[in-house]
PDB file of N, CA and C in Angstrom:
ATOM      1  N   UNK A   1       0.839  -1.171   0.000  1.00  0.00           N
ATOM      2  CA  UNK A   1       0.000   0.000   0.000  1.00  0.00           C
ATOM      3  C   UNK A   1       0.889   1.240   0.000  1.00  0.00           C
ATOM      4  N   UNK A   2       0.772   2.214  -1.030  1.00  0.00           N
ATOM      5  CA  UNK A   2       1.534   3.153  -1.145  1.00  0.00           C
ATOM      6  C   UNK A   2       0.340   4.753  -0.425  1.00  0.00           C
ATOM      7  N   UNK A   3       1.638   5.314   0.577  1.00  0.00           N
ATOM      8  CA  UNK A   3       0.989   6.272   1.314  1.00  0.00           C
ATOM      9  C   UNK A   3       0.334   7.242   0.357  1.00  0.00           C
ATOM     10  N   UNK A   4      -0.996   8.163   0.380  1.00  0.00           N
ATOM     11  CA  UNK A   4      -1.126   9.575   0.031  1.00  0.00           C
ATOM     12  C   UNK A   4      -1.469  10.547   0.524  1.00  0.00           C
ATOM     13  N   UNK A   5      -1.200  11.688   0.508  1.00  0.00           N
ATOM     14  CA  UNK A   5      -1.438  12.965   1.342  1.00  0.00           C
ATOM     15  C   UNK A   5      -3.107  12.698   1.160  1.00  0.00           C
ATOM     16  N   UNK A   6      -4.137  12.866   2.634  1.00  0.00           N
ATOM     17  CA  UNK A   6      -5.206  12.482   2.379  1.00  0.00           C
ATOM     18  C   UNK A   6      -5.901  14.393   1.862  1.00  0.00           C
ATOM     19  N   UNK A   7      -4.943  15.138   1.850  1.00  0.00           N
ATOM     20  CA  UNK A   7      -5.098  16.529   1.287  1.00  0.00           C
ATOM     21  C   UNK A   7      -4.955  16.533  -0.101  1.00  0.00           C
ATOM     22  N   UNK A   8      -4.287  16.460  -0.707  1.00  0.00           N
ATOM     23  CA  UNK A   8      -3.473  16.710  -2.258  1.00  0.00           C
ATOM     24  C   UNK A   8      -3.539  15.257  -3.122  1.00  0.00           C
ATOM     25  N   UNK A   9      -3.458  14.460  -2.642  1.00  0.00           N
ATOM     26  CA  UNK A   9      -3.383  13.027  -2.932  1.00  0.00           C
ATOM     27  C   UNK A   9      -1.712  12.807  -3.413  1.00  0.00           C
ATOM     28  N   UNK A  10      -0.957  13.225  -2.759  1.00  0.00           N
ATOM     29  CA  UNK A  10       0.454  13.557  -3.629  1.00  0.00           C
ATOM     30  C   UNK A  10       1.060  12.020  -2.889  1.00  0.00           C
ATOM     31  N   UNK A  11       1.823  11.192  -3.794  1.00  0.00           N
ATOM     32  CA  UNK A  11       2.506  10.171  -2.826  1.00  0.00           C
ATOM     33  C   UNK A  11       3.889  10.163  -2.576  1.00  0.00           C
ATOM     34  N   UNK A  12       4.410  11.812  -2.547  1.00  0.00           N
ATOM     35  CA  UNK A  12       5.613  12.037  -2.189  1.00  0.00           C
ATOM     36  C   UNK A  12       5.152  12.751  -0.424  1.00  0.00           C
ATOM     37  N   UNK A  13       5.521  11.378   0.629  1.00  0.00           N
ATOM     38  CA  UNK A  13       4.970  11.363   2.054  1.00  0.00           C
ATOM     39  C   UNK A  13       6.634  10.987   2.640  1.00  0.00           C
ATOM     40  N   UNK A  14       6.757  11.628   3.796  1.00  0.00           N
ATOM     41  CA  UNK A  14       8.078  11.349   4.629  1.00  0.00           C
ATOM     42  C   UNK A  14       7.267  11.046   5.890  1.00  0.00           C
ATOM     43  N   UNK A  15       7.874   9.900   6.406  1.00  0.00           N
ATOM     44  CA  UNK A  15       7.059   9.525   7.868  1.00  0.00           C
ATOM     45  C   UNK A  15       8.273   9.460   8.167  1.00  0.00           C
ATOM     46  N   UNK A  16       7.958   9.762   9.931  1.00  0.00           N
ATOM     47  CA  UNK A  16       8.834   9.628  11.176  1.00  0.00           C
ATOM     48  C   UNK A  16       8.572   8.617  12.194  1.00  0.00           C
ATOM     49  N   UNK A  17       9.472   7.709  12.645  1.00  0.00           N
ATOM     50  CA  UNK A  17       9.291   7.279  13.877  1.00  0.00           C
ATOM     51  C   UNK A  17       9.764   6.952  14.628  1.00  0.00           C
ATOM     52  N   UNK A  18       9.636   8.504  15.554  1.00  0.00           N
ATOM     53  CA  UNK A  18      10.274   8.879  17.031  1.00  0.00           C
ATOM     54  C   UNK A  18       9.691   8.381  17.937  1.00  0.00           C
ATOM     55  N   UNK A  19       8.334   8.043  18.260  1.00  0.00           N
ATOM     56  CA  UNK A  19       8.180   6.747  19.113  1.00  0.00           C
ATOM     57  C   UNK A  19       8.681   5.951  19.209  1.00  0.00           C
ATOM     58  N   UNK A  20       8.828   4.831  17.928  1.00  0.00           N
ATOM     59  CA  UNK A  20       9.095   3.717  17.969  1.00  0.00           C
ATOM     60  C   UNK A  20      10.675   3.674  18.335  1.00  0.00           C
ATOM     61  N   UNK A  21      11.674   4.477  17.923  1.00  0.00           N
ATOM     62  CA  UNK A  21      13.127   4.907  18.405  1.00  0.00           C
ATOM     63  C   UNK A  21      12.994   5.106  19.773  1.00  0.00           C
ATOM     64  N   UNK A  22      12.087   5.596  20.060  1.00  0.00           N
ATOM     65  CA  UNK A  22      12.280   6.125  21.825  1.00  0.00           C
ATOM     66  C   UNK A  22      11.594   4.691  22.537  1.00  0.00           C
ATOM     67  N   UNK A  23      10.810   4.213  21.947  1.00  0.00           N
ATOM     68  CA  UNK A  23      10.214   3.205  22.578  1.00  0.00           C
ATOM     69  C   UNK A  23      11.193   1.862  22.371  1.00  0.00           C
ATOM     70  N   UNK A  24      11.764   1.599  21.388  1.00  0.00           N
ATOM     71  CA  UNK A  24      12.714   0.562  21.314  1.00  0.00           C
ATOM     72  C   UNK A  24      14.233   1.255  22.254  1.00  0.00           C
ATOM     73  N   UNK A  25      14.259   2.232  22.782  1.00  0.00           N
ATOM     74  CA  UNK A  25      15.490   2.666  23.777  1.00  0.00           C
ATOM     75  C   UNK A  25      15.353   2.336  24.758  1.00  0.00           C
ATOM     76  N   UNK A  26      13.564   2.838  25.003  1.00  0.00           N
ATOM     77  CA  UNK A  26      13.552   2.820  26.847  1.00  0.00           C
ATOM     78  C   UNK A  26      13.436   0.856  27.131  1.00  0.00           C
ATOM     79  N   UNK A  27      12.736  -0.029  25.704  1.00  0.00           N
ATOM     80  CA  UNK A  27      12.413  -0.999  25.903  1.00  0.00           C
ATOM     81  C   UNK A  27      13.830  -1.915  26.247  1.00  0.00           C
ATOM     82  N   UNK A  28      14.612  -1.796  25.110  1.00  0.00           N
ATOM     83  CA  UNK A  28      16.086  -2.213  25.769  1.00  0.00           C
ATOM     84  C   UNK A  28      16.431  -2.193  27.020  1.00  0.00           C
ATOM     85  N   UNK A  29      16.605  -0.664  27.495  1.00  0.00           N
ATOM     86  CA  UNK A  29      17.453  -0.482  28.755  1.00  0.00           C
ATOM     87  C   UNK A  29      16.954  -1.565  29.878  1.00  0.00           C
ATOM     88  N   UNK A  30      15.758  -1.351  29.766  1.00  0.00           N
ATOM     89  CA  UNK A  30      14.213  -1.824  30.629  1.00  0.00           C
ATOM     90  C   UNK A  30      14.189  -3.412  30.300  1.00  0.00           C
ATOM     91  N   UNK A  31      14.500  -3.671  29.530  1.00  0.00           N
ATOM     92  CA  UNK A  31      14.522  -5.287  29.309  1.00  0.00           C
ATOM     93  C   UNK A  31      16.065  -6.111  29.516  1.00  0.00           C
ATOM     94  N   UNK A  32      17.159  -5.176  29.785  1.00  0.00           N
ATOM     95  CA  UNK A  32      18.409  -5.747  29.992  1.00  0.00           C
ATOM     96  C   UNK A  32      18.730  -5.605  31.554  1.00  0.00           C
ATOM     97  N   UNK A  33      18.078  -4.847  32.278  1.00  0.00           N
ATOM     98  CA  UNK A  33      17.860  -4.533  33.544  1.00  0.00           C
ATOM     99  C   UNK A  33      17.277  -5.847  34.111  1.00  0.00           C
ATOM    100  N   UNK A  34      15.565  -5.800  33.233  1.00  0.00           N
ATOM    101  CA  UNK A  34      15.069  -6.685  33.713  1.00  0.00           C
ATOM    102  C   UNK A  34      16.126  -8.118  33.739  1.00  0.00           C
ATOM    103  N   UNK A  35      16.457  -8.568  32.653  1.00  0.00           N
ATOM    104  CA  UNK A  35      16.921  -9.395  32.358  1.00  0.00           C
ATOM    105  C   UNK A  35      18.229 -10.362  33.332  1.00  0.00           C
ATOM    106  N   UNK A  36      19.007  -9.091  33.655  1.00  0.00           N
ATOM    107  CA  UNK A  36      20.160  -8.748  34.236  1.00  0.00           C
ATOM    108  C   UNK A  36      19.687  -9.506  36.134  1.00  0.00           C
ATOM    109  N   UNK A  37      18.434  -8.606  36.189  1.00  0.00           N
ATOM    110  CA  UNK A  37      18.093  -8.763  37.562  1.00  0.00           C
ATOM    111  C   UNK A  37      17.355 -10.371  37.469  1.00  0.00           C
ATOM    112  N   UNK A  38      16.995 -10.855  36.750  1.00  0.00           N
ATOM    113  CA  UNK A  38      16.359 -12.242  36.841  1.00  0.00           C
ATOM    114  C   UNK A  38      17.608 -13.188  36.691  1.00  0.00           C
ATOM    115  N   UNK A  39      18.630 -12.970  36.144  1.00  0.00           N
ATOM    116  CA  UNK A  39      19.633 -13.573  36.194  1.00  0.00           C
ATOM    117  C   UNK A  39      20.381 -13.676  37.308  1.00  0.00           C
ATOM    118  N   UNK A  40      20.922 -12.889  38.236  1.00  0.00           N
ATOM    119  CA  UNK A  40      21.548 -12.459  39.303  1.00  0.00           C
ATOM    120  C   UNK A  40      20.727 -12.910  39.964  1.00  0.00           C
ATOM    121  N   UNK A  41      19.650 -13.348  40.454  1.00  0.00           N
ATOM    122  CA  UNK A  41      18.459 -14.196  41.425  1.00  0.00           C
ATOM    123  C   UNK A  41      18.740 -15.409  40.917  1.00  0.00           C
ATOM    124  N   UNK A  42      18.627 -16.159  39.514  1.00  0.00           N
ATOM    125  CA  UNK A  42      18.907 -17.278  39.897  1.00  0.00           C
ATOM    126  C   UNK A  42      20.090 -17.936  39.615  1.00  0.00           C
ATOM    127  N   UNK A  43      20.752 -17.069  39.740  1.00  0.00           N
ATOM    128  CA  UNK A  43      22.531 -17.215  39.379  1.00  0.00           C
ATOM    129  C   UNK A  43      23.231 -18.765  40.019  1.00  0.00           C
ATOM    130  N   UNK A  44      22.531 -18.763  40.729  1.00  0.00           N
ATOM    131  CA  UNK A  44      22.906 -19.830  42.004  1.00  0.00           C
ATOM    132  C   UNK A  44      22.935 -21.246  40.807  1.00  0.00           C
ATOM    133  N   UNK A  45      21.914 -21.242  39.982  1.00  0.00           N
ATOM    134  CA  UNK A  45      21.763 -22.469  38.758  1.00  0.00           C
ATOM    135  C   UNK A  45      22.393 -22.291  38.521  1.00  0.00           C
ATOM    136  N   UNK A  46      23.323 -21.325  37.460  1.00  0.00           N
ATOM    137  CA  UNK A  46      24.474 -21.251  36.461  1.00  0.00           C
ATOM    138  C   UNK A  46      25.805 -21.747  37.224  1.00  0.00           C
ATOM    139  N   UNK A  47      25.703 -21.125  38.929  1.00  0.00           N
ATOM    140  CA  UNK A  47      27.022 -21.734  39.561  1.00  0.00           C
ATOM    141  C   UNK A  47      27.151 -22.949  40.340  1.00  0.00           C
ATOM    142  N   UNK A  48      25.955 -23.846  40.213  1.00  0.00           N
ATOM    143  CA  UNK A  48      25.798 -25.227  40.719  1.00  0.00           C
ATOM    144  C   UNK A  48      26.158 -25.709  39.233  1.00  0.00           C
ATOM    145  N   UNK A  49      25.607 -25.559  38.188  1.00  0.00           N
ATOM    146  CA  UNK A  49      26.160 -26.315  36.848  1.00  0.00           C
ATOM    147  C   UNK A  49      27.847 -26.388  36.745  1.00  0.00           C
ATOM    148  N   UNK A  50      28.335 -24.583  37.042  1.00  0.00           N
ATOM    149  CA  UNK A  50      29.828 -24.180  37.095  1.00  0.00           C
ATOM    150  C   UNK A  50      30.236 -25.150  38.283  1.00  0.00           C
ATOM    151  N   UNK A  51      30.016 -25.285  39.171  1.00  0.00           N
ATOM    152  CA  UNK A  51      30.553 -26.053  40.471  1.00  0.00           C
ATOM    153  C   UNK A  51      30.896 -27.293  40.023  1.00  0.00           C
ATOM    154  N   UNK A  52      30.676 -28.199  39.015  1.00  0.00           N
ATOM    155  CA  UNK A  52      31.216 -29.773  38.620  1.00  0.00           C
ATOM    156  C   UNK A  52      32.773 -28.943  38.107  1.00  0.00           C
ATOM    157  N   UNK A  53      32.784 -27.761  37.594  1.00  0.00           N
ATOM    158  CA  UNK A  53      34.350 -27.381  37.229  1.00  0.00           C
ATOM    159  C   UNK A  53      35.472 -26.914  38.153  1.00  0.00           C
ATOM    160  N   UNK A  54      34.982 -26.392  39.427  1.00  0.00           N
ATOM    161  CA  UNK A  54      35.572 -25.824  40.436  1.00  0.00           C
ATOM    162  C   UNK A  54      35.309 -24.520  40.603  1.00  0.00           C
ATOM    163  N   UNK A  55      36.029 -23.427  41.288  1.00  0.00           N
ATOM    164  CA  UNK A  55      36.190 -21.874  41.395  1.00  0.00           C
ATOM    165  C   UNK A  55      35.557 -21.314  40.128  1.00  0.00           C
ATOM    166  N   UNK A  56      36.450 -21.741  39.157  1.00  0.00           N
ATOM    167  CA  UNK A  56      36.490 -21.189  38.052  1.00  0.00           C
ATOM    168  C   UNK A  56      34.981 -21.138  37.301  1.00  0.00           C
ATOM    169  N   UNK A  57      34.788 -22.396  37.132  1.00  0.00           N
ATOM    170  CA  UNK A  57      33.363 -22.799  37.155  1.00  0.00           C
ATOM    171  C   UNK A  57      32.262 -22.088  37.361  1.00  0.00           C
ATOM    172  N   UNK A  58      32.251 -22.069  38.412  1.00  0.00           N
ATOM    173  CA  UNK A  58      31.748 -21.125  39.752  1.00  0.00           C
ATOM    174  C   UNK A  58      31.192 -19.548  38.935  1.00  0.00           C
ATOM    175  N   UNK A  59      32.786 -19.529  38.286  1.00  0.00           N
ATOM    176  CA  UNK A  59      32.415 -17.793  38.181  1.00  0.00           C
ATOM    177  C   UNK A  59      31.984 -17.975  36.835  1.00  0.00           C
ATOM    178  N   UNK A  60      32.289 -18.726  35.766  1.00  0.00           N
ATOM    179  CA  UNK A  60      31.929 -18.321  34.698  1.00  0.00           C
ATOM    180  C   UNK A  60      30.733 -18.516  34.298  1.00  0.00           C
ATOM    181  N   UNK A  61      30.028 -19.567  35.380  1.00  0.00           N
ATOM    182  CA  UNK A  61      28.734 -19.827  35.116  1.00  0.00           C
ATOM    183  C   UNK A  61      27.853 -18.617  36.063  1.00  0.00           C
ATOM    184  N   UNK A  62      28.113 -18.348  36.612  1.00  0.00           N
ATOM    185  CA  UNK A  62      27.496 -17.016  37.193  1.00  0.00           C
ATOM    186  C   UNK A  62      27.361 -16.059  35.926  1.00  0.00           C
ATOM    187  N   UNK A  63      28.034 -15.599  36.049  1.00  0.00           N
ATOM    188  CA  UNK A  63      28.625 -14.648  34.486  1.00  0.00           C
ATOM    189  C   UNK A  63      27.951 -15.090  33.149  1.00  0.00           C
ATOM    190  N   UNK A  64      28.243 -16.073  32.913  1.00  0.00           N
ATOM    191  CA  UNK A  64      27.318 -16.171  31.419  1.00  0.00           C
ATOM    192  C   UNK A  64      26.518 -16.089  31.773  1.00  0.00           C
ATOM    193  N   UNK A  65      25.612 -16.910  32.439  1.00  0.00           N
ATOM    194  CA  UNK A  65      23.988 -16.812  32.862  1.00  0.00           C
ATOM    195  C   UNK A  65      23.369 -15.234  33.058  1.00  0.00           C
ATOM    196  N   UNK A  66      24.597 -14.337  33.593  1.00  0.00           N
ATOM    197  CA  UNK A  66      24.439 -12.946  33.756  1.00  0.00           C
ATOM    198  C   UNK A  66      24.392 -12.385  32.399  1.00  0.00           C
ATOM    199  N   UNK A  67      25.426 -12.139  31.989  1.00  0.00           N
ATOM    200  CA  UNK A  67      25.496 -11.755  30.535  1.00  0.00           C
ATOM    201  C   UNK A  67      24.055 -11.939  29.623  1.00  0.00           C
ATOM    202  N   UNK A  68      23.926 -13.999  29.115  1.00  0.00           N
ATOM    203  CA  UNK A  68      22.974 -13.760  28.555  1.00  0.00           C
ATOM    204  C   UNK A  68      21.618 -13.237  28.631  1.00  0.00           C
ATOM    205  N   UNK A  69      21.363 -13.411  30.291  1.00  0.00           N
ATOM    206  CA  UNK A  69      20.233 -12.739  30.626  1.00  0.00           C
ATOM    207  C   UNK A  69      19.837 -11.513  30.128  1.00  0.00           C
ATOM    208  N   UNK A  70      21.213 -10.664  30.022  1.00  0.00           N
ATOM    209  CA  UNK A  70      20.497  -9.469  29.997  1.00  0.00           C
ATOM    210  C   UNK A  70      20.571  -8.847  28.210  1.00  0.00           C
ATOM    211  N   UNK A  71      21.174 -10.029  27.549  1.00  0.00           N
ATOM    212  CA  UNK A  71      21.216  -9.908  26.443  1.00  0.00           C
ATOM    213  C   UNK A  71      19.776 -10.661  25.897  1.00  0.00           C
ATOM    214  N   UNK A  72      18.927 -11.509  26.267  1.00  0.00           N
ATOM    215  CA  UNK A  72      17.687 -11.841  25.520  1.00  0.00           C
ATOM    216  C   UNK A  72      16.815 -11.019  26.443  1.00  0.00           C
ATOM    217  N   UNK A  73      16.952 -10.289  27.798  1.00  0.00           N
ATOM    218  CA  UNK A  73      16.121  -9.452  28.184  1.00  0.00           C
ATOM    219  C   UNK A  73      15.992  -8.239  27.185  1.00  0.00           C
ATOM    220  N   UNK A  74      17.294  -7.881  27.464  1.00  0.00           N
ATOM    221  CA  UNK A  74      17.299  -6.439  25.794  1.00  0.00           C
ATOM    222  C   UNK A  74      16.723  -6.535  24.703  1.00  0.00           C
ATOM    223  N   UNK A  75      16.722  -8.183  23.942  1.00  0.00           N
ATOM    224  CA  UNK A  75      16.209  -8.340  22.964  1.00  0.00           C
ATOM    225  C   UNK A  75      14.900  -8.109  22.707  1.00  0.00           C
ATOM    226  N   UNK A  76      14.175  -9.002  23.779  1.00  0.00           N
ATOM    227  CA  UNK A  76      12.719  -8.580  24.072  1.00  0.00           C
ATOM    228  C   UNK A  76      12.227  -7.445  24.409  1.00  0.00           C
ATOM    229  N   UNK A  77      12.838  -6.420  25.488  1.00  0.00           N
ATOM    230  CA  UNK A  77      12.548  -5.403  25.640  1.00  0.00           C
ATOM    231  C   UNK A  77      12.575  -4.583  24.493  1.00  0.00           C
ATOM    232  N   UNK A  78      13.378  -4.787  23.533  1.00  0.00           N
ATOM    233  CA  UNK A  78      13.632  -3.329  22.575  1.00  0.00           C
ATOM    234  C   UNK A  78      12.731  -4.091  21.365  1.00  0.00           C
ATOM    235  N   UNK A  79      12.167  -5.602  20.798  1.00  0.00           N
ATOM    236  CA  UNK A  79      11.061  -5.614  20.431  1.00  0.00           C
ATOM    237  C   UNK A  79       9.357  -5.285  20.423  1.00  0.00           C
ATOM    238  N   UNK A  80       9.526  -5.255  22.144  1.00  0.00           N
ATOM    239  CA  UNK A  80       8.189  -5.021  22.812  1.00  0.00           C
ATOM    240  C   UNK A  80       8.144  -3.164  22.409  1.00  0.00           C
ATOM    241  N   UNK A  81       9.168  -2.903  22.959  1.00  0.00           N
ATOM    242  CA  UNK A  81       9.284  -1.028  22.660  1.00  0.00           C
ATOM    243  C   UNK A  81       8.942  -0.857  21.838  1.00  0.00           C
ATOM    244  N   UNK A  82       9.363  -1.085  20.682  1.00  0.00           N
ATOM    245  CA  UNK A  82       9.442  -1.047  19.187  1.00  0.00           C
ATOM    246  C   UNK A  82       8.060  -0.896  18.535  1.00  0.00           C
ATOM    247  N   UNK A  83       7.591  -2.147  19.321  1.00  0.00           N
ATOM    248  CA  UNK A  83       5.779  -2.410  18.377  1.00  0.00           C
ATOM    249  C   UNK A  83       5.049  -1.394  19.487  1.00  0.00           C
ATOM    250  N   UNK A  84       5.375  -1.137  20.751  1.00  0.00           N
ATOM    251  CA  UNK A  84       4.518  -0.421  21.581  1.00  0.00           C
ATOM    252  C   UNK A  84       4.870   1.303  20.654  1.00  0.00           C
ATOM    253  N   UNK A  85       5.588   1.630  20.452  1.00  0.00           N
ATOM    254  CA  UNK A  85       5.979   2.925  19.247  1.00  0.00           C
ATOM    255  C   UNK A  85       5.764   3.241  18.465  1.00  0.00           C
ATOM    256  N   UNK A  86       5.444   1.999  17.653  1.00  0.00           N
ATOM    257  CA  UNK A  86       4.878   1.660  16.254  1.00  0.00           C
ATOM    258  C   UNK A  86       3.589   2.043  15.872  1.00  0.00           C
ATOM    259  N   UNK A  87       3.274   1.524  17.308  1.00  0.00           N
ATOM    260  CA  UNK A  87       1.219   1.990  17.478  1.00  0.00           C
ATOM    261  C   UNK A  87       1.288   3.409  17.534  1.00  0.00           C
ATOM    262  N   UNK A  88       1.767   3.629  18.742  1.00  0.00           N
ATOM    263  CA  UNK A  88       1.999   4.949  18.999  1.00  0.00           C
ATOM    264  C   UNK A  88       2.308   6.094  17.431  1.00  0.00           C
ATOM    265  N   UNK A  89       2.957   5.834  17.066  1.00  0.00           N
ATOM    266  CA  UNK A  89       3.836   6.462  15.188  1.00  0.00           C
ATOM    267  C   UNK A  89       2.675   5.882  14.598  1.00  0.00           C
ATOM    268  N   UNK A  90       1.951   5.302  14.529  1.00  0.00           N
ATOM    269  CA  UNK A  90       0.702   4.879  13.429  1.00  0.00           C
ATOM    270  C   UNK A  90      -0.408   5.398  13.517  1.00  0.00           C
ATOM    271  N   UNK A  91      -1.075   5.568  14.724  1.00  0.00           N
ATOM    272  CA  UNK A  91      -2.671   5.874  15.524  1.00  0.00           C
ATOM    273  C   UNK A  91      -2.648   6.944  16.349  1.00  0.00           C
ATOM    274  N   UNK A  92      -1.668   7.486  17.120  1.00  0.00           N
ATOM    275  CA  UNK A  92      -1.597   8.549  17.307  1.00  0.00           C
ATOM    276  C   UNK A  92      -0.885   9.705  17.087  1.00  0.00           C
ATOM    277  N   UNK A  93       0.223   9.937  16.980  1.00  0.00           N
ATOM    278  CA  UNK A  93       1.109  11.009  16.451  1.00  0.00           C
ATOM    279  C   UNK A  93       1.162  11.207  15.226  1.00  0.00           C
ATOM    280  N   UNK A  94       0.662  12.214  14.483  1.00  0.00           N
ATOM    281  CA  UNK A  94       0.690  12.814  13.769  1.00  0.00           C
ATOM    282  C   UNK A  94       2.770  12.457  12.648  1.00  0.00           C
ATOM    283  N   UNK A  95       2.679  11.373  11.897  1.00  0.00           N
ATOM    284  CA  UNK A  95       4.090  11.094  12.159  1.00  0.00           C
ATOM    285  C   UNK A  95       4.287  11.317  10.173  1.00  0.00           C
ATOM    286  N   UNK A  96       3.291  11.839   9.790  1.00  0.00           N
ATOM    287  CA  UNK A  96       3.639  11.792   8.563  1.00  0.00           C
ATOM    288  C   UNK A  96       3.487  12.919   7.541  1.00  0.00           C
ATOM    289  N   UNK A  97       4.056  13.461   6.511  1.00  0.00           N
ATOM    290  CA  UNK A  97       4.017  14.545   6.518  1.00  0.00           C
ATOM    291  C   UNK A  97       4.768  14.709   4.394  1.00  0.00           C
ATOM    292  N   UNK A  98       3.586  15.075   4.295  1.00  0.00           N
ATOM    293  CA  UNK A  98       3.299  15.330   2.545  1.00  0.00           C
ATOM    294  C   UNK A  98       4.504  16.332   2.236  1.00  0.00           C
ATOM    295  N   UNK A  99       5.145  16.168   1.430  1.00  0.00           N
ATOM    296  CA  UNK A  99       6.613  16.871   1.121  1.00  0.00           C
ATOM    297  C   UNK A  99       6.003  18.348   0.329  1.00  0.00           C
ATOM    298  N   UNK A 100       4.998  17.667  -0.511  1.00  0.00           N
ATOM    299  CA  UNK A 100       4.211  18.660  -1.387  1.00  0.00           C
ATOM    300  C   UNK A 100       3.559  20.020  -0.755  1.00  0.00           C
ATOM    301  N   UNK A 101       2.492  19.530   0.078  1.00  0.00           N
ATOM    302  CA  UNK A 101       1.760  20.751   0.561  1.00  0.00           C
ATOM    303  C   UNK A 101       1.994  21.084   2.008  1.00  0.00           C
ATOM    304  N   UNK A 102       2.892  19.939   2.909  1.00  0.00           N
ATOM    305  CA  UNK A 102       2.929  20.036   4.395  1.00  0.00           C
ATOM    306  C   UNK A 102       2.027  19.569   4.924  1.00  0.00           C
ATOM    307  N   UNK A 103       1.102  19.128   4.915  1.00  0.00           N
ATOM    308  CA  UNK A 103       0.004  18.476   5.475  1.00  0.00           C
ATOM    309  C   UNK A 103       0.616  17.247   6.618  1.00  0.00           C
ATOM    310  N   UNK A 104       0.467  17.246   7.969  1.00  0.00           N
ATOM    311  CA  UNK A 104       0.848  16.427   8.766  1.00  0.00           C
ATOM    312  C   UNK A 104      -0.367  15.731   9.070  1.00  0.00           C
ATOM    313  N   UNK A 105       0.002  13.913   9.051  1.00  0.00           N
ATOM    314  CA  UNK A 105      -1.289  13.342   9.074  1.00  0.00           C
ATOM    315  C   UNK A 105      -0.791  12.180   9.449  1.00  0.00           C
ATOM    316  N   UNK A 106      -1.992  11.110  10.312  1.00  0.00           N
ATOM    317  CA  UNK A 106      -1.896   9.964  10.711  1.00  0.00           C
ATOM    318  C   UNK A 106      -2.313   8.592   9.815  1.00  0.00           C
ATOM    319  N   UNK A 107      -2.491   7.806  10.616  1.00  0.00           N
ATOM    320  CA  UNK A 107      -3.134   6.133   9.626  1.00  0.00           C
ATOM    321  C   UNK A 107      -4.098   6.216  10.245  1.00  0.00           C
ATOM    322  N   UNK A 108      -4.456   6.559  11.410  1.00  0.00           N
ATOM    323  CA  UNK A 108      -5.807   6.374  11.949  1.00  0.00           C
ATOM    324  C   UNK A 108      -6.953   6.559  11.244  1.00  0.00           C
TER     325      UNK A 108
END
C-alpha cells in the first residue's frame, strides 16, 4: 500500500518514527535490567552447573547466565518497545508529513 497525502493526494509522504526509536530505547534499557536482575536471582543455577568445574566454574557460570540474561532481556525489551511505538507512530502522532503541501497526518 503506497501512502497519500489524504489533502493533495500527492505520494511524495516522509514519515517519522520517534516513538518507535524512543520506545525501542527505553524498551532495551528496561529489558536488559530486567533481564540482568532475573539472572543475578537465579545465578545460584548457572554456579551449581559451574561447580562440577571448580572456582572457576563457579564464576563463569554465574557470568554467562548474567550476561545472557540481559542480552535476551534487551532483545525482548527493545522488540516489545518497538511495536509499543509503532502503534503509537501509526494511531496517534501525527508522524507523517506530505513533502508537497505540508500536510501532517496519521493512519488512523
Amino acid at each position: 500500500m503506497s501512502l497519500q497525502c489524504p489533502l493533495c493526494h500527492s505520494p511524495k509522504i516522509a514519515s517519522f518514527h520517534h516513538a518507535m526509536k524512543v520506545g525501542a530505547a527505553i524498551g532495551t534499557v528496561g529489558g536488559v535490567a530486567r533481564g540482568v536482575s532475573a539472572a543475578l536471582a537465579s545465578g545460584q543455577a548457572g554456579a551449581a552447573l559451574g561447580a562440577l568445574a571448580g572456582p572457576v566454574g563457579i564464576t563463569l557460570g554465574s557470568l554467562s547466565g548474567t550476561i545472557l540474561g540481559g542480552l535476551a532481556g534487551g532483545a525482548g525489551g527493545c522488540a516489545l518497545g518497538a511495536q509499543l511505538g509503532e502503534s503509537l507512530d501509526r494511531h496517534v502522532l501525527a508522524n507523517n508529513l506530505c513533502l508537497l503541501c505540508g500536510h501532517r497526518f496519521n493512519l488512523a
